[in-house]
Protein backbone atom coordinates (compact mmCIF):
# COMPACT_ATOMS: atom_id res chain seq x y z
CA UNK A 1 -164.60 -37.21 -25.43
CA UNK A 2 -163.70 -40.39 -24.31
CA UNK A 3 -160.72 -39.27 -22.25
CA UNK A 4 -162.88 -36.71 -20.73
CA UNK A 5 -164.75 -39.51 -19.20
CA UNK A 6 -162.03 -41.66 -18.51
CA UNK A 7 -160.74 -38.79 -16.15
CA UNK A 8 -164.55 -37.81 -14.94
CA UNK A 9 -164.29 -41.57 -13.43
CA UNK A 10 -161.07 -41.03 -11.64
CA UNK A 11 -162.31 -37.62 -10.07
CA UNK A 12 -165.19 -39.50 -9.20
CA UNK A 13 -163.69 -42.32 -8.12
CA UNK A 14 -161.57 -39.42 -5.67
CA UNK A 15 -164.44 -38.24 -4.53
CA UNK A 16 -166.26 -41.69 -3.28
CA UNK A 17 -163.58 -43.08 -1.76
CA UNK A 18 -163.13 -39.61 0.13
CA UNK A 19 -166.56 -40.04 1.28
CA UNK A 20 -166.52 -43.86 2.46
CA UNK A 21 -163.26 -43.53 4.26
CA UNK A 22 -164.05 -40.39 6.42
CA UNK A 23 -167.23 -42.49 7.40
CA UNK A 24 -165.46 -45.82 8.58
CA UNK A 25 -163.38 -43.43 10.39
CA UNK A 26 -166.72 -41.70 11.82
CA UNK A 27 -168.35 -45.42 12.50
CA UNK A 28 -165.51 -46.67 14.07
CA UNK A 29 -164.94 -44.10 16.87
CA UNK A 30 -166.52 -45.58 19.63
CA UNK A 31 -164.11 -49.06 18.44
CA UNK A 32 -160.77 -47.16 18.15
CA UNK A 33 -161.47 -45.46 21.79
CA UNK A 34 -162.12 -48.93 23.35
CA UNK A 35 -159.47 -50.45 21.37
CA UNK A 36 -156.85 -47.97 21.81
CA UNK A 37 -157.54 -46.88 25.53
CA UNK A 38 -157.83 -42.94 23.34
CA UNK A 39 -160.92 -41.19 25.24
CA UNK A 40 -163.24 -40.69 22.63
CA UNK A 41 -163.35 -36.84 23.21
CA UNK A 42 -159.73 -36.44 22.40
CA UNK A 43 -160.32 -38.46 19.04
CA UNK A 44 -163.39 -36.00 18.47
CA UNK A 45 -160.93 -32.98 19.36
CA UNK A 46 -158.58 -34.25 16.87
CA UNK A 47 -160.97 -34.22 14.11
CA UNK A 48 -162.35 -31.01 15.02
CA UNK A 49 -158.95 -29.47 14.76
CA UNK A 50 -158.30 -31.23 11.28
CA UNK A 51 -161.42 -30.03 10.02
CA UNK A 52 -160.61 -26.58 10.89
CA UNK A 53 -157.20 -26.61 9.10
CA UNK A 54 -159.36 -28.47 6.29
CA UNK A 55 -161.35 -25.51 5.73
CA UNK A 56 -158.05 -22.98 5.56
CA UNK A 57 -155.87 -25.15 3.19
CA UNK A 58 -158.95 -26.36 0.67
CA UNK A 59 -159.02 -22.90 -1.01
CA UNK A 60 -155.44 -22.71 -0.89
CA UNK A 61 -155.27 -26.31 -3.01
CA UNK A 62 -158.12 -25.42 -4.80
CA UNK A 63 -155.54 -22.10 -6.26
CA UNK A 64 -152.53 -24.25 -6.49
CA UNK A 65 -154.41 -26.69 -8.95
CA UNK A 66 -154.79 -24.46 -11.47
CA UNK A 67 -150.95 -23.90 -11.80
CA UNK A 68 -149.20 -27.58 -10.61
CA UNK A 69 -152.34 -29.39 -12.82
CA UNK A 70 -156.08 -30.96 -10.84
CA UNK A 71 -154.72 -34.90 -11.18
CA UNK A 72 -151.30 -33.83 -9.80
CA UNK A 73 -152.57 -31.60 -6.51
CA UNK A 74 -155.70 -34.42 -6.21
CA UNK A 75 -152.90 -36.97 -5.83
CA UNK A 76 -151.13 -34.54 -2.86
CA UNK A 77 -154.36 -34.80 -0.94
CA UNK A 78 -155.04 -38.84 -1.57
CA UNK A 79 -151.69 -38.94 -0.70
CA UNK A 80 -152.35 -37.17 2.69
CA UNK A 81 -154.90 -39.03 3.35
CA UNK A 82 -153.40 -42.21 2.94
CA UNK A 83 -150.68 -41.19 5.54
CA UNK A 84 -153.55 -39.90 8.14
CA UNK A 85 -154.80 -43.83 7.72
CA UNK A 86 -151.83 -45.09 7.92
CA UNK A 87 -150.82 -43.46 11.34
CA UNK A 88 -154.19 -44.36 12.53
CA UNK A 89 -153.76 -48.26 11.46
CA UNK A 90 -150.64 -47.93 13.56
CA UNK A 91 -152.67 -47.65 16.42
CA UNK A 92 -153.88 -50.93 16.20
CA UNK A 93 -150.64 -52.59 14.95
CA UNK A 94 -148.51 -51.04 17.55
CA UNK A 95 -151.51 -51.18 20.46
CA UNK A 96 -149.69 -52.99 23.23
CA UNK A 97 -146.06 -51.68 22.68
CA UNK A 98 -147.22 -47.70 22.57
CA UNK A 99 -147.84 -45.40 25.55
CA UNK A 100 -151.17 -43.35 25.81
CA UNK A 101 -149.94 -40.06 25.60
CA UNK A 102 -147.98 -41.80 22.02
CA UNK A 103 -151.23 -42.87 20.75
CA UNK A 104 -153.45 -39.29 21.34
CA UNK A 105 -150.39 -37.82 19.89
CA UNK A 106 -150.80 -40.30 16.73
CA UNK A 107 -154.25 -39.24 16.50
CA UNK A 108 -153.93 -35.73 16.07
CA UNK A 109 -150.92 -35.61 13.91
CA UNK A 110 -153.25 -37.79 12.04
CA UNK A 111 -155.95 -35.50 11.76
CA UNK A 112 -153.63 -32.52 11.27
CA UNK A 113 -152.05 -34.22 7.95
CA UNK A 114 -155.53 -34.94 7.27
CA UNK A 115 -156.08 -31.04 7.42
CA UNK A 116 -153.37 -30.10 5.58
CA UNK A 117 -153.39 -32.61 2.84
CA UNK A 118 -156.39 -34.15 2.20
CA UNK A 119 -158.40 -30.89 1.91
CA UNK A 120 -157.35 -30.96 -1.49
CA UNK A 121 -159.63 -33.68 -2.16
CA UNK A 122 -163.01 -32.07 -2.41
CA UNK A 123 -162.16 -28.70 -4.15
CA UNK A 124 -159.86 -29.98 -6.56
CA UNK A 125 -161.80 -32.73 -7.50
CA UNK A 126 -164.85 -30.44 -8.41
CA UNK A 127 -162.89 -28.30 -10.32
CA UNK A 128 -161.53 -30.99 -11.99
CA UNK A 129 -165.12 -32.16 -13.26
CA UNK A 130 -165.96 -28.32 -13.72
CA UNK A 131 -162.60 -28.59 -16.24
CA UNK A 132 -163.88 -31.31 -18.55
CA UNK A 133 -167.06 -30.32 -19.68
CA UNK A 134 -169.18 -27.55 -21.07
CA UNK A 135 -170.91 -24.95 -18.57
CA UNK A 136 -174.38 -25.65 -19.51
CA UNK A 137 -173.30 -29.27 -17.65
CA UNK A 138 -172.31 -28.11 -14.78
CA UNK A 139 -174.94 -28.98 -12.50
CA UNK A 140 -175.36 -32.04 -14.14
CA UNK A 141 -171.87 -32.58 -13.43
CA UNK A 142 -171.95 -31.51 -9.64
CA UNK A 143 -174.85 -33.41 -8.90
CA UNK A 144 -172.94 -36.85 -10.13
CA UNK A 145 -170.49 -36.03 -7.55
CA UNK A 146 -172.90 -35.46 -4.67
CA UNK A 147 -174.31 -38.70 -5.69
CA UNK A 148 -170.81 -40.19 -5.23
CA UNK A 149 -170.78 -38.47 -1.85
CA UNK A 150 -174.02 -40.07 -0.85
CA UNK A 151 -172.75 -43.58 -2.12
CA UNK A 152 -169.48 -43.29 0.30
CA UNK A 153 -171.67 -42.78 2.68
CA UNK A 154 -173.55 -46.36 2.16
CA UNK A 155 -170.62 -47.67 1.10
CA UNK A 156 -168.57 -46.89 4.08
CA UNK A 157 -171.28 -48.60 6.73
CA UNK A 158 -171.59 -51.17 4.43
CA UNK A 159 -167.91 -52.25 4.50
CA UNK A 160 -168.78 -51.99 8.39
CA UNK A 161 -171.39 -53.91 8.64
CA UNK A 162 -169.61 -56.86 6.21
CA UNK A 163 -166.30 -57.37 8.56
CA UNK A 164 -168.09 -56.51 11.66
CA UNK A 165 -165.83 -58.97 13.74
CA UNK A 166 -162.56 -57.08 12.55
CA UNK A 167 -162.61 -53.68 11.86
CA UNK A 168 -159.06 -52.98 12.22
CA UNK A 169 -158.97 -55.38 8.67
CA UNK A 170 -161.62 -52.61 6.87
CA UNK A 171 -158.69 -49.51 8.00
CA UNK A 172 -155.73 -51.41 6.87
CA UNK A 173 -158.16 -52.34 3.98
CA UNK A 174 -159.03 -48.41 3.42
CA UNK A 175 -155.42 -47.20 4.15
CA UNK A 176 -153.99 -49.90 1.08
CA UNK A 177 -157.01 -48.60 -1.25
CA UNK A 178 -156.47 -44.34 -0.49
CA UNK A 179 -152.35 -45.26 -1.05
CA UNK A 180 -152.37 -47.28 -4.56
CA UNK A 181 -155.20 -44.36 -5.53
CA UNK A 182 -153.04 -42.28 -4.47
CA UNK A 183 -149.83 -43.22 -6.05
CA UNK A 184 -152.00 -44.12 -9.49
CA UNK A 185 -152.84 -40.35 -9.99
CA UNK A 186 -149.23 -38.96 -8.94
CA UNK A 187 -147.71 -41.40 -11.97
CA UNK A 188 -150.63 -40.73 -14.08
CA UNK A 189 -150.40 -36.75 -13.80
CA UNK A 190 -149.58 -33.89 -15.90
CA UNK A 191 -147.13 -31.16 -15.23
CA UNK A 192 -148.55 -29.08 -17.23
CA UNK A 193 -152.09 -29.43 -16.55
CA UNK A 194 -153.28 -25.84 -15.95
CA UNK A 195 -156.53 -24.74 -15.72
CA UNK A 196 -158.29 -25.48 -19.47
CA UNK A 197 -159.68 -22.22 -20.94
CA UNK A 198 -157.87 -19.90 -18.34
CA UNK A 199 -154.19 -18.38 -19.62
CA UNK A 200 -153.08 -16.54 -15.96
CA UNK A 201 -153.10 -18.64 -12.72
CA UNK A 202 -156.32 -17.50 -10.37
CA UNK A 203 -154.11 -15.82 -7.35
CA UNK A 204 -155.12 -16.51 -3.83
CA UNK A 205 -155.72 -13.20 -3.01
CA UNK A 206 -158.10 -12.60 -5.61
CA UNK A 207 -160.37 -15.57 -4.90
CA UNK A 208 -160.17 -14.44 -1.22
CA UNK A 209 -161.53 -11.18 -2.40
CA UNK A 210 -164.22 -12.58 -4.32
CA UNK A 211 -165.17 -14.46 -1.65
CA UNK A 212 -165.41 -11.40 0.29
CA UNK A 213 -167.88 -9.65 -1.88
CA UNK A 214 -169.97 -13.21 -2.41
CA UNK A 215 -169.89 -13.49 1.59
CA UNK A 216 -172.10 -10.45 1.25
CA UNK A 217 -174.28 -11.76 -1.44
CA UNK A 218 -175.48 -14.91 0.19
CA UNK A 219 -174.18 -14.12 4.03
CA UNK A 220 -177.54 -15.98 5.47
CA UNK A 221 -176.93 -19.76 3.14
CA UNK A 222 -173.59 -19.37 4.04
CA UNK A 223 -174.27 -19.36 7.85
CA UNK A 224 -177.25 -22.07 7.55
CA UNK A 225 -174.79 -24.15 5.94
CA UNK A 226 -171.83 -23.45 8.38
CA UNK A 227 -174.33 -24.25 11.47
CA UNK A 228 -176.10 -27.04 9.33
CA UNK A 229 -172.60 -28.96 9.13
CA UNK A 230 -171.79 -28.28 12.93
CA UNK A 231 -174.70 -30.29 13.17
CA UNK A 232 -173.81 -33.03 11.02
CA UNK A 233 -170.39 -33.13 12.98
CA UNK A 234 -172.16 -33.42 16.18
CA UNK A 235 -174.07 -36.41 14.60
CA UNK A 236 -171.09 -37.95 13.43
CA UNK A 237 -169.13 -37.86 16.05
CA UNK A 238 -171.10 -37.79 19.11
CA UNK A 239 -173.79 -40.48 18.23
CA UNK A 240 -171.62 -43.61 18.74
CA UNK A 241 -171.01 -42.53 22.08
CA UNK A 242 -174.52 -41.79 22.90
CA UNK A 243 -175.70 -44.94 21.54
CA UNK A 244 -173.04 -46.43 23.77
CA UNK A 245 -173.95 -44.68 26.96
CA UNK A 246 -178.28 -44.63 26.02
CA UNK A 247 -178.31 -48.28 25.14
CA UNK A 248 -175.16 -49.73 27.83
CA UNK A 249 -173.38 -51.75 24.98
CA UNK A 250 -169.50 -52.25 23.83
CA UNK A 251 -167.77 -50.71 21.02
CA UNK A 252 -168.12 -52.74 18.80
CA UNK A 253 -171.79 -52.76 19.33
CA UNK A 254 -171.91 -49.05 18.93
CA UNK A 255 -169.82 -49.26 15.95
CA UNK A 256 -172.22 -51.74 14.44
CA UNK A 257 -175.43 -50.09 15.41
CA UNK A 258 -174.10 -47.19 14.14
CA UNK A 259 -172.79 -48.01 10.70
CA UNK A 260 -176.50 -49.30 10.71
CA UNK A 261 -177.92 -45.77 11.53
CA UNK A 262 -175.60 -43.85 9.02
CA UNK A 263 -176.20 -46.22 6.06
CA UNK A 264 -180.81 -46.09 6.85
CA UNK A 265 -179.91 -42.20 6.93
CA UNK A 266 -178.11 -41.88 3.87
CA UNK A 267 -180.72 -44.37 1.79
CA UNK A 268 -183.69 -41.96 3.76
CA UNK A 269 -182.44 -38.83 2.65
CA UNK A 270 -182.05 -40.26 -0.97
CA UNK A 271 -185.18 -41.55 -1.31
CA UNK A 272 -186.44 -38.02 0.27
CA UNK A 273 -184.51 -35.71 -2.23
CA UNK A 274 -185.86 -37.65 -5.18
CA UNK A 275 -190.09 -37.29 -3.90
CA UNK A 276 -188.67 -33.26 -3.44
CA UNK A 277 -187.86 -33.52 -6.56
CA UNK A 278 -190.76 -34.98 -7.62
CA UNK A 279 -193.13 -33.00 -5.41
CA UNK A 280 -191.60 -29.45 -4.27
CA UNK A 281 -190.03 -29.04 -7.68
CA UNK A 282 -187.77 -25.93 -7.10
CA UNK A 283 -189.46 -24.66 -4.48
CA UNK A 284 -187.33 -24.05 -1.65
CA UNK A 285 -189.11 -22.43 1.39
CA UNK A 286 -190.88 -25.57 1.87
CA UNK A 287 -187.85 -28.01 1.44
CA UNK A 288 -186.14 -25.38 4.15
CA UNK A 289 -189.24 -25.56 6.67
CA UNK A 290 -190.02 -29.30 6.48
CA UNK A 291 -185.90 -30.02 6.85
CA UNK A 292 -185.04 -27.37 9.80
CA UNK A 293 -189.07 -28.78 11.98
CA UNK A 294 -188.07 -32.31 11.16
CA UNK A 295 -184.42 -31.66 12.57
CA UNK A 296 -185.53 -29.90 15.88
CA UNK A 297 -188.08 -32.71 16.01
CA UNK A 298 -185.42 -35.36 15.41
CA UNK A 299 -183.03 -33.91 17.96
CA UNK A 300 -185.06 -33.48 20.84
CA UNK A 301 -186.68 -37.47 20.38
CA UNK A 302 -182.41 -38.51 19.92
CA UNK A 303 -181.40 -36.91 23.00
CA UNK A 304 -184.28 -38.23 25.26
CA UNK A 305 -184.03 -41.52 23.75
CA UNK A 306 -183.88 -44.37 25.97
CA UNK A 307 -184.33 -47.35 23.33
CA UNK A 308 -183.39 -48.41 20.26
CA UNK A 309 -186.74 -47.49 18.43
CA UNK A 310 -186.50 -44.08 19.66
CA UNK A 311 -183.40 -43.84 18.46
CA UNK A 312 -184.47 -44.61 14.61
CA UNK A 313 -187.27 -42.67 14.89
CA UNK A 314 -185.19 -39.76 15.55
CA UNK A 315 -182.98 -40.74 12.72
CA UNK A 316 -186.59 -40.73 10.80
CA UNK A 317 -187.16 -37.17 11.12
CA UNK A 318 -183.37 -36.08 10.82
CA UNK A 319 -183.29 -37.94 7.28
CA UNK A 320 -185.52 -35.01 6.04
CA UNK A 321 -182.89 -32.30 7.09
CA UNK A 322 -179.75 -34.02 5.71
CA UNK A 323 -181.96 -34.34 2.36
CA UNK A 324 -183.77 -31.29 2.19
CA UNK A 325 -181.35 -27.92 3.43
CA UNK A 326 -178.04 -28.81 1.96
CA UNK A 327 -179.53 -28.37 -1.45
CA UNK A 328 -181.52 -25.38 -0.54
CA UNK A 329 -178.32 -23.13 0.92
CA UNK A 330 -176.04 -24.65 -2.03
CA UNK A 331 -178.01 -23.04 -4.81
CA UNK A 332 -178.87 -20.04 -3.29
CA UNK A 333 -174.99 -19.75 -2.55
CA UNK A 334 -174.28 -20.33 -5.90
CA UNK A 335 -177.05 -18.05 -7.03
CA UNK A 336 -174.81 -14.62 -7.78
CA UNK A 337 -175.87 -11.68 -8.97
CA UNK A 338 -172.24 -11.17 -11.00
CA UNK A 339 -171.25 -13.32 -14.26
CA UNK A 340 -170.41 -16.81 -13.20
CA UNK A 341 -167.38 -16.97 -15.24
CA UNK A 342 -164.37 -20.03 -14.63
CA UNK A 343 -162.13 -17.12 -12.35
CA UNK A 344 -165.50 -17.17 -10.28
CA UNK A 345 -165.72 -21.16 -9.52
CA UNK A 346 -163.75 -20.65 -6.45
CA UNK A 347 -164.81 -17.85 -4.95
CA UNK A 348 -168.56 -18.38 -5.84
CA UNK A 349 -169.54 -22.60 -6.11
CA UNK A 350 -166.91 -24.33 -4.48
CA UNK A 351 -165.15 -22.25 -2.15
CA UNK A 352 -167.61 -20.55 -0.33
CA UNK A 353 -169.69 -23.69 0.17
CA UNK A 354 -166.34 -26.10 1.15
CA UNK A 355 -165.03 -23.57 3.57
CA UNK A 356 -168.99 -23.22 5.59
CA UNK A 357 -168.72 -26.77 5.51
CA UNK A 358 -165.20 -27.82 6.76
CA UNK A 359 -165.34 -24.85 9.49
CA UNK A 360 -168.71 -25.67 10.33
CA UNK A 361 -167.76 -29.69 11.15
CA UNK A 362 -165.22 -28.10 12.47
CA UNK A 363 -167.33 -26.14 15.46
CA UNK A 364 -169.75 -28.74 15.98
CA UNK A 365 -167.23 -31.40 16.42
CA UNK A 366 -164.95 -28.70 18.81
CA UNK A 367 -168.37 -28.14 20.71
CA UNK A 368 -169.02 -31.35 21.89
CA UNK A 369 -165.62 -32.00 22.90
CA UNK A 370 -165.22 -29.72 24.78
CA UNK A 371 -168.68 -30.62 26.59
CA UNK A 372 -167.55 -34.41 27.07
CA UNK A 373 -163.92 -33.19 28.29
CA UNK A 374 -164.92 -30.50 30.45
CA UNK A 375 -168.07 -30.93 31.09
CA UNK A 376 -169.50 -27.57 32.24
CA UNK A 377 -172.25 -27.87 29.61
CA UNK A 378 -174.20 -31.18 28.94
CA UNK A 379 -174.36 -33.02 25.54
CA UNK A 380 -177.69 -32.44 25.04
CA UNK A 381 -177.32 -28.66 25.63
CA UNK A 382 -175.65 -28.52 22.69
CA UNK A 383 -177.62 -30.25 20.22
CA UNK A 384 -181.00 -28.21 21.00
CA UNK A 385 -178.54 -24.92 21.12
CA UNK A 386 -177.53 -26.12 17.30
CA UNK A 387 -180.68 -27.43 16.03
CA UNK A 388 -182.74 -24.61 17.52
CA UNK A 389 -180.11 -22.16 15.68
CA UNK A 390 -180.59 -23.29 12.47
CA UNK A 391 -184.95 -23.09 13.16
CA UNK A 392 -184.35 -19.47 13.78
CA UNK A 393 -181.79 -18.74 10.85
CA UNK A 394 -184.26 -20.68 8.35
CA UNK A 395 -187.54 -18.18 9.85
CA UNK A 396 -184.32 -15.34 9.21
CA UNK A 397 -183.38 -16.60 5.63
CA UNK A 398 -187.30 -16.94 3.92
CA UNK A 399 -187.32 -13.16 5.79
CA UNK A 400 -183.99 -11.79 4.21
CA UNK A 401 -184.95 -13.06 0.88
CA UNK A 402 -186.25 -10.00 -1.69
CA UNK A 403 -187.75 -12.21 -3.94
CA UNK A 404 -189.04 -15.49 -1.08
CA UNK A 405 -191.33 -16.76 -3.75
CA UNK A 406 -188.41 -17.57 -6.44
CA UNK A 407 -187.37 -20.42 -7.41
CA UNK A 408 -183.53 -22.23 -7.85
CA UNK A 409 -182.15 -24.85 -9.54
CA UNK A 410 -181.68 -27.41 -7.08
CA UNK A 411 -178.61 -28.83 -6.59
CA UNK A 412 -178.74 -32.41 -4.59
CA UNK A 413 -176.34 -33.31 -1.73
């Protein structure tokens, strides 16, 4: 029993640190494009291509694991990540003696290693949990990790906000921290560690076909949460540039002001998932009507802002979204009408879920690229086209639903 929790903590531990790199990276755009002389859409291209490789190769790790061990394939992707870090702290060691088109090429290989490798992370991780303990823990289980999400994502500002005069010292600081991880699990792991309680290795193809049929058990959650996470990659990497063009300030003023905004959201939509709790109990038309008003609310006051207090009221309204809706679409993915059975994880709780996710950063973040490089649609455009989209597939959703009036266990995000 104790063991079990010894390796619960190191998953965890995965799984936060995941979550509080990616957002220094995500704070620290609007530095590393100053820094580096890297327009900021080509860094935002660069993660919106990683993010789509993310959400091809996550399944793929997620099969592997149960064959080459969880610790062993979790240390492949820590390890990948640690190499996307390090290429990006070489940006900043290298700066003066590296031509542009050098450094944009850095970037993406970056986020392409990123793609490849460190899509293991999230998957495998939760599997890994899944592994260790009994099935009537599960949620229990999977809501501990989304609470070590949320913390990376105070964390991470946090770090931010601490060595605000140097952040070039918090990603050589991250990089050192992702590689010993890293390197700890890969010594630490287990040939043999196959999947507990399952004698033949899940196959690929299989879990692709069960994802097939479960695509057509929960089609609408799946697309609220693909379009939901577009959004949250437009917020993540578009808002340090607004807040750089809407307010006129530097970089690293950006890159302060917005580890600010991304450490109030994450405490807001905390605080707001626990009064759900407390209030909406499992109810989940409400949580889905208060989230999807509050984020077409909070996205038309962001993109007219012209001041600082706009700007956190916006974030005021948007908290509700982030807290309410990912729970929502999560259960009612994971609420199948066949057995939920271990050679179902994939296809049914984790894959379906990371793959809406990863693709869906994926869009958003290729959307407003595109828009900043090209420009033949504005910014804002974009947003209200995203935001206004997930109104209309909530109104869709409550309609699809045979049974609107029943209730789910809620998972928290």
């Amino acid at each position: 029993m104790n063991k079990n929790r010894t390796k619960l903590s190191i998953a965890y531990l995965n799984t936060l640190t995941f979550s509080c790199v990616q957002m220094i990276l995500y704070t620290t755009i609007p530095y590393i494009a100053e820094q580096t002389g890297v327009v900021t859409a080509n860094i935002i291209g660069a993660i919106s291509i990683g993010s789509l490789i993310f959400s091809f190769m996550g399944p793929f790790w997620a099969a592997r694991s149960d064959s080459l061990g969880r610790k062993r394939v979790l240390s492949f992707g820590m390890l990948g990540m640690s190499l996307s870090f390090i290429l990006l702290a070489s940006l900043f060691i290298f700066n003066d003696t590296l031509s542009l088109s050098i450094k944009i090429a850095m970037v993406f290989a970056s986020r392409i290693i990123y793609g490849l490798l460190a899509s293991a992370i999230v998957p495998v991780s939760q599997a890994w949990q899944l592994d260790l303990i009994k099935e009537t823990e599960h949620i229990k289980v999977l809501t501990r990790n989304s609470m070590c999400l949320n913390l990376g994502r105070i964390l991470g500002p946090i770090l931010i906000l601490f060595k605000q005069v140097n952040f070039e010292l918090i990603i050589y600081a991250a990089t050192v921290w992702i590689f010993t991880l890293a390197t700890s699990c890969f010594l630490t792991s287990d040939s043999k560690g196959a999947l507990q309680g399952s004698k033949s290795e899940i196959k690929l193809k299989e879990v692709l076909a069960n994802w097939k049929l479960s695509i057509k058990e929960a089609l609408y959650p799946i697309l609220l949460a693909m379009i939901f996470t577009s959004f949250i990659g437009i917020l993540h990497t578009f808002l340090g540039h607004h807040l750089k063009e809407v307010l006129h300030i530097d970089g690293k003023e950006a890159t302060i002001l917005f580890a600010k905004i991304i450490l109030v959201l994450s405490i807001l939509a905390l605080l707001v998932q626990q009064l759900s709790i407390w209030l909406l109990k499992s109810k989940w038309i409400p949580r889905v009507l208060i989230g999807a008003t509050s984020l077409v609310t909070g996205s038309i006051v962001l993109m007219y802002s012209k001041s600082e207090q706009s700007i956190w009221i916006s974030i005021f309204f948007i908290s509700f979204a982030t807290a309410l809706i990912p729970p929502v679409y999560l259960s009612l993915i994971s609420n199948s009408k066949k057995d939920k059975t271990k050679e179902t994880v994939f296809g049914k709780k984790l894959g379906l879920a990371s793959v809406a996710h990863s693709f869906g950063y994926a869009v958003g973040a290729g959307l407003i690229a595109l828009s900043m490089k090209l420009h033949l649609v504005p910014e804002k455009a974009i947003v209200f086209f995203v935001s206004f989209t997930i109104m209309a597939l909530v109104f869709i959703l409550i309609v699809k639903e045979s049974t609107p009036t029943k209730t789910l266990e809620v998972k928290e995000s």
